[in-house]
C-alpha atoms as a PDB file:
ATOM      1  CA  UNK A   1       8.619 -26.396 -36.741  1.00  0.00           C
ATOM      2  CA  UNK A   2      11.314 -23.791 -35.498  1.00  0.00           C
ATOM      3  CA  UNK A   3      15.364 -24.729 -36.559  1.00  0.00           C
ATOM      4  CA  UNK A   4      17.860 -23.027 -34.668  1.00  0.00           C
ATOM      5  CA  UNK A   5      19.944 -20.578 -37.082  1.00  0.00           C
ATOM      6  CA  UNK A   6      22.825 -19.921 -34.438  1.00  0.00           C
ATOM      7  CA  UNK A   7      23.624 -23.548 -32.479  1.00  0.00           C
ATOM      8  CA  UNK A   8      22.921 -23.169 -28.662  1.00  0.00           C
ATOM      9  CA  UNK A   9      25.810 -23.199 -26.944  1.00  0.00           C
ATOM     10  CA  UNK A  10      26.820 -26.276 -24.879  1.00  0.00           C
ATOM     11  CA  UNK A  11      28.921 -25.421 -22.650  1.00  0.00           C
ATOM     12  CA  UNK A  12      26.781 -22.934 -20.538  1.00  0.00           C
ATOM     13  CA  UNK A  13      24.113 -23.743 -17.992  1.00  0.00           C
ATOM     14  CA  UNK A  14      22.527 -20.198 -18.312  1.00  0.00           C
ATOM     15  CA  UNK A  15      21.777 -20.920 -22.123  1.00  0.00           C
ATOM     16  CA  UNK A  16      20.088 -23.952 -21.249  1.00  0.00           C
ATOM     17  CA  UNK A  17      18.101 -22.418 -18.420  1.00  0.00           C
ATOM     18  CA  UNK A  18      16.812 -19.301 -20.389  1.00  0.00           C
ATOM     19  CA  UNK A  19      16.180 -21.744 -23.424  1.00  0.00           C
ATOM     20  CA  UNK A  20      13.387 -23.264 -20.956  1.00  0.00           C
ATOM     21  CA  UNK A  21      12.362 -20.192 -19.459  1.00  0.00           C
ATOM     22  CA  UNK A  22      12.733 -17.803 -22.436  1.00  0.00           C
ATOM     23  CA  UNK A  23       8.972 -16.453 -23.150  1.00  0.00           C
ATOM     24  CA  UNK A  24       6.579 -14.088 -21.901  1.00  0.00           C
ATOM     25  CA  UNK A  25       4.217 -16.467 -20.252  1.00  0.00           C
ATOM     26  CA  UNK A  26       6.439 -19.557 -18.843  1.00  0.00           C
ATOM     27  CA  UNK A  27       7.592 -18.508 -15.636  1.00  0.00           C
ATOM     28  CA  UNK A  28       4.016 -17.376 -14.565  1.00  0.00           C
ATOM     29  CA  UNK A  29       2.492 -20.648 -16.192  1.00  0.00           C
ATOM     30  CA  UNK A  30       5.153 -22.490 -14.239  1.00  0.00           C
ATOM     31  CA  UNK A  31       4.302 -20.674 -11.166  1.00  0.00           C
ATOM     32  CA  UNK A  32       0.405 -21.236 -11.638  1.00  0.00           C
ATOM     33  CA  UNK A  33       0.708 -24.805 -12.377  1.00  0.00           C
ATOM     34  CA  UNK A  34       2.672 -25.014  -8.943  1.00  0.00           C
ATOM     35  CA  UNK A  35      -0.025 -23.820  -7.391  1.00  0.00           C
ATOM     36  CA  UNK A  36      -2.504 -26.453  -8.586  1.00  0.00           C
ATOM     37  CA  UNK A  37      -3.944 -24.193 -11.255  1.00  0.00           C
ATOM     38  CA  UNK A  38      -3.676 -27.557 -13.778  1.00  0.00           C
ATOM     39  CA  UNK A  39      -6.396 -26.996 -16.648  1.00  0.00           C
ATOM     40  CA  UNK A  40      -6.091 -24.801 -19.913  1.00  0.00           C
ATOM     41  CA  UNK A  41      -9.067 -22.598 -19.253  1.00  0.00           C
ATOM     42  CA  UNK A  42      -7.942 -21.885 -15.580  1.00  0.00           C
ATOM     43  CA  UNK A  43      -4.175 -21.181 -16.631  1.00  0.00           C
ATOM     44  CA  UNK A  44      -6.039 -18.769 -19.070  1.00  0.00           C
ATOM     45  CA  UNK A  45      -8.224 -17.185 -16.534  1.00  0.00           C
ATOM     46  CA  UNK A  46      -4.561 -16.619 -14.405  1.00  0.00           C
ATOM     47  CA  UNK A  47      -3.545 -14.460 -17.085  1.00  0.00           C
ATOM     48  CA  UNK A  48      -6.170 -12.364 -18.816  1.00  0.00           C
ATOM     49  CA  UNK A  49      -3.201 -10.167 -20.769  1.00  0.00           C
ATOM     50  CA  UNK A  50      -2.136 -13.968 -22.570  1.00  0.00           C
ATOM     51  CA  UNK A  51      -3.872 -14.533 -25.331  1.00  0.00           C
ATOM     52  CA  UNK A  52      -5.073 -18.506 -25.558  1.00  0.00           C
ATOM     53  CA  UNK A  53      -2.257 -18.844 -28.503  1.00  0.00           C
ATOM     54  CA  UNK A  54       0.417 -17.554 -26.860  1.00  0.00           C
ATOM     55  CA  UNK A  55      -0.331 -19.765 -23.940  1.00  0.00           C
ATOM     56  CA  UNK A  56      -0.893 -23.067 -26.065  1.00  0.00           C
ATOM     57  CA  UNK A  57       2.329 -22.590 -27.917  1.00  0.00           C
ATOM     58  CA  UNK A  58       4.565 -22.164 -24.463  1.00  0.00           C
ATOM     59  CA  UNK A  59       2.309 -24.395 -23.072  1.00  0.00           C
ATOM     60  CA  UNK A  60       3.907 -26.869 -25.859  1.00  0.00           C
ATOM     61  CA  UNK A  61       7.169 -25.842 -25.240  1.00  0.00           C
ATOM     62  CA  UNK A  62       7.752 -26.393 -21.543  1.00  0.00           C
ATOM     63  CA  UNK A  63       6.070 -30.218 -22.371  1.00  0.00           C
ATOM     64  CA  UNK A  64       8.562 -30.332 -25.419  1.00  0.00           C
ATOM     65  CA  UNK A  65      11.806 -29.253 -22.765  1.00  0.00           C
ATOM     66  CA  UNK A  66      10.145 -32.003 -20.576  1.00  0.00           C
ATOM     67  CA  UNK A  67       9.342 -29.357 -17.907  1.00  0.00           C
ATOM     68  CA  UNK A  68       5.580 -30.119 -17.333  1.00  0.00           C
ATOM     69  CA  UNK A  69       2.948 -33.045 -18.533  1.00  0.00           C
ATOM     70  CA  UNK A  70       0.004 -33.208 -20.069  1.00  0.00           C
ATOM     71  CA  UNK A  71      -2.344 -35.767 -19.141  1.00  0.00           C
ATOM     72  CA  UNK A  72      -5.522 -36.155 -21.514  1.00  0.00           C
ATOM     73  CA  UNK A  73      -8.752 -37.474 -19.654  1.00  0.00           C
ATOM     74  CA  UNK A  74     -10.748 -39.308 -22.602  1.00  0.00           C
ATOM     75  CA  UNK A  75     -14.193 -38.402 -21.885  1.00  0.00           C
ATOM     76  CA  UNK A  76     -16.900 -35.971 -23.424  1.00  0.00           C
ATOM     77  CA  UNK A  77     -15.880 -32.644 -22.905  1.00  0.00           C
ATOM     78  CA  UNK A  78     -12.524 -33.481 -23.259  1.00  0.00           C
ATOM     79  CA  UNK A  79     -10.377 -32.623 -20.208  1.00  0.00           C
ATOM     80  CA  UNK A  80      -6.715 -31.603 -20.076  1.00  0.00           C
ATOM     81  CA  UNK A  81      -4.231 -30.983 -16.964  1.00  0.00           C
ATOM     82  CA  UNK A  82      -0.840 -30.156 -16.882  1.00  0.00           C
ATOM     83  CA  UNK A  83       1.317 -31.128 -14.282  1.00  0.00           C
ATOM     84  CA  UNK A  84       5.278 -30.097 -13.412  1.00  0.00           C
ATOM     85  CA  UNK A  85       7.845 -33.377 -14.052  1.00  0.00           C
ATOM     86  CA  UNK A  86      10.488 -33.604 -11.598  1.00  0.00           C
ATOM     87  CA  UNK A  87      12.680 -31.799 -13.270  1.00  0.00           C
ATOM     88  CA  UNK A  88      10.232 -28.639 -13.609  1.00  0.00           C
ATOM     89  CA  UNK A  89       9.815 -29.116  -9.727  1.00  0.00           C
ATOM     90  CA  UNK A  90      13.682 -28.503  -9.620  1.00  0.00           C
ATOM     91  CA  UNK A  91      12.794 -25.231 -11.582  1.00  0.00           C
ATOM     92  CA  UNK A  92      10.824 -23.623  -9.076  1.00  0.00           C
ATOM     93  CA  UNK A  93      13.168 -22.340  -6.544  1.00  0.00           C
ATOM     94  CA  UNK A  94      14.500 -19.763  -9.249  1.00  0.00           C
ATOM     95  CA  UNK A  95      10.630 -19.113  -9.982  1.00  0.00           C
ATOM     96  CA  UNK A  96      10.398 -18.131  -6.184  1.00  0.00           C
ATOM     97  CA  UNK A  97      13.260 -16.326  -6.153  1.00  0.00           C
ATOM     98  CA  UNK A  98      12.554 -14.617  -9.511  1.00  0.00           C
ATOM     99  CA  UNK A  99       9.651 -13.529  -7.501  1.00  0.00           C
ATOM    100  CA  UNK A 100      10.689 -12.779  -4.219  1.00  0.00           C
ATOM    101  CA  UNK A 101      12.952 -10.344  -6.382  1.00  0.00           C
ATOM    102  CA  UNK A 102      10.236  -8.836  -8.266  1.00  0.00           C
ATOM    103  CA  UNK A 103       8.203  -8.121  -5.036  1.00  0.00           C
ATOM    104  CA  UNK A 104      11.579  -6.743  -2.822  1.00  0.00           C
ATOM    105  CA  UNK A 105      12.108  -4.664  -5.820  1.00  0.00           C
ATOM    106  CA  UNK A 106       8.825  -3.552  -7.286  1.00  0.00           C
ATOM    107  CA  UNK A 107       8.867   0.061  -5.921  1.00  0.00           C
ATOM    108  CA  UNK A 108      12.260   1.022  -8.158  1.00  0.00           C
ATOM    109  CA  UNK A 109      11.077  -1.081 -10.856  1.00  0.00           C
ATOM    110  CA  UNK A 110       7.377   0.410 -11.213  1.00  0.00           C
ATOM    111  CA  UNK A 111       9.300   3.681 -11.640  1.00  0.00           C
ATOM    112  CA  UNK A 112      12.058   2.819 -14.034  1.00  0.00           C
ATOM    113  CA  UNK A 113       9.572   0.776 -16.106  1.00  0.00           C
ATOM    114  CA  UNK A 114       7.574   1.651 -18.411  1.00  0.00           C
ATOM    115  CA  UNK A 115       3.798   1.290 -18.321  1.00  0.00           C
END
């Protein structure tokens, strides 16, 4: 397991919030899940450029921070869905926003970017 070499700092909302958010993947796994996309293979099929590690391992992390569940359905195939907790649901008004940013500002972006 990961220990911290440099202490997060307490007294700053913004650390805490891009702790949570801080990977590749999470905000568009947050934003997938929020739109009922719930099982592993689907969340996968949202984002063809993840690879199925990456994924599992934020996956983890977001149930570790207590932003989403996992509920395990004991049958044959096994069956997995995540879910957002209350507090993820707090979470996604800066999703939308972080979008709604992204998509006001996508023509200067594509061009300062690179591909």
């Amino acid at each position: 397991m990961y220990s911290r070499k440099i202490p997060l700092p307490l007294e700053c909302g913004l650390h805490f919030t891009r702790e949570v958010l801080n990977g590749k993947w999470k905000p568009n796994l947050l934003f997938a899940i929020s739109e009922n996309i719930k099982r592993p293979s689907d969340l996968l099929r949202a984002m063809p450029e993840a690879t199925k590690r990456v994924l599992h391992l934020q996956l983890k992390e977001l149930e570790e921070h207590g932003i989403i569940g996992k509920k395990i359905y004991h049958q044959l195939p096994p069956k997995v869905e995540y879910s957002l907790t209350p507090i993820g649901e707090s979470l996604m008004p800066i999703i939308d926003a972080m979008n709604r940013w992204g998509d006001q500002n996508s023509a200067f972006l594509s061009k300062v970017i690179p591909k």
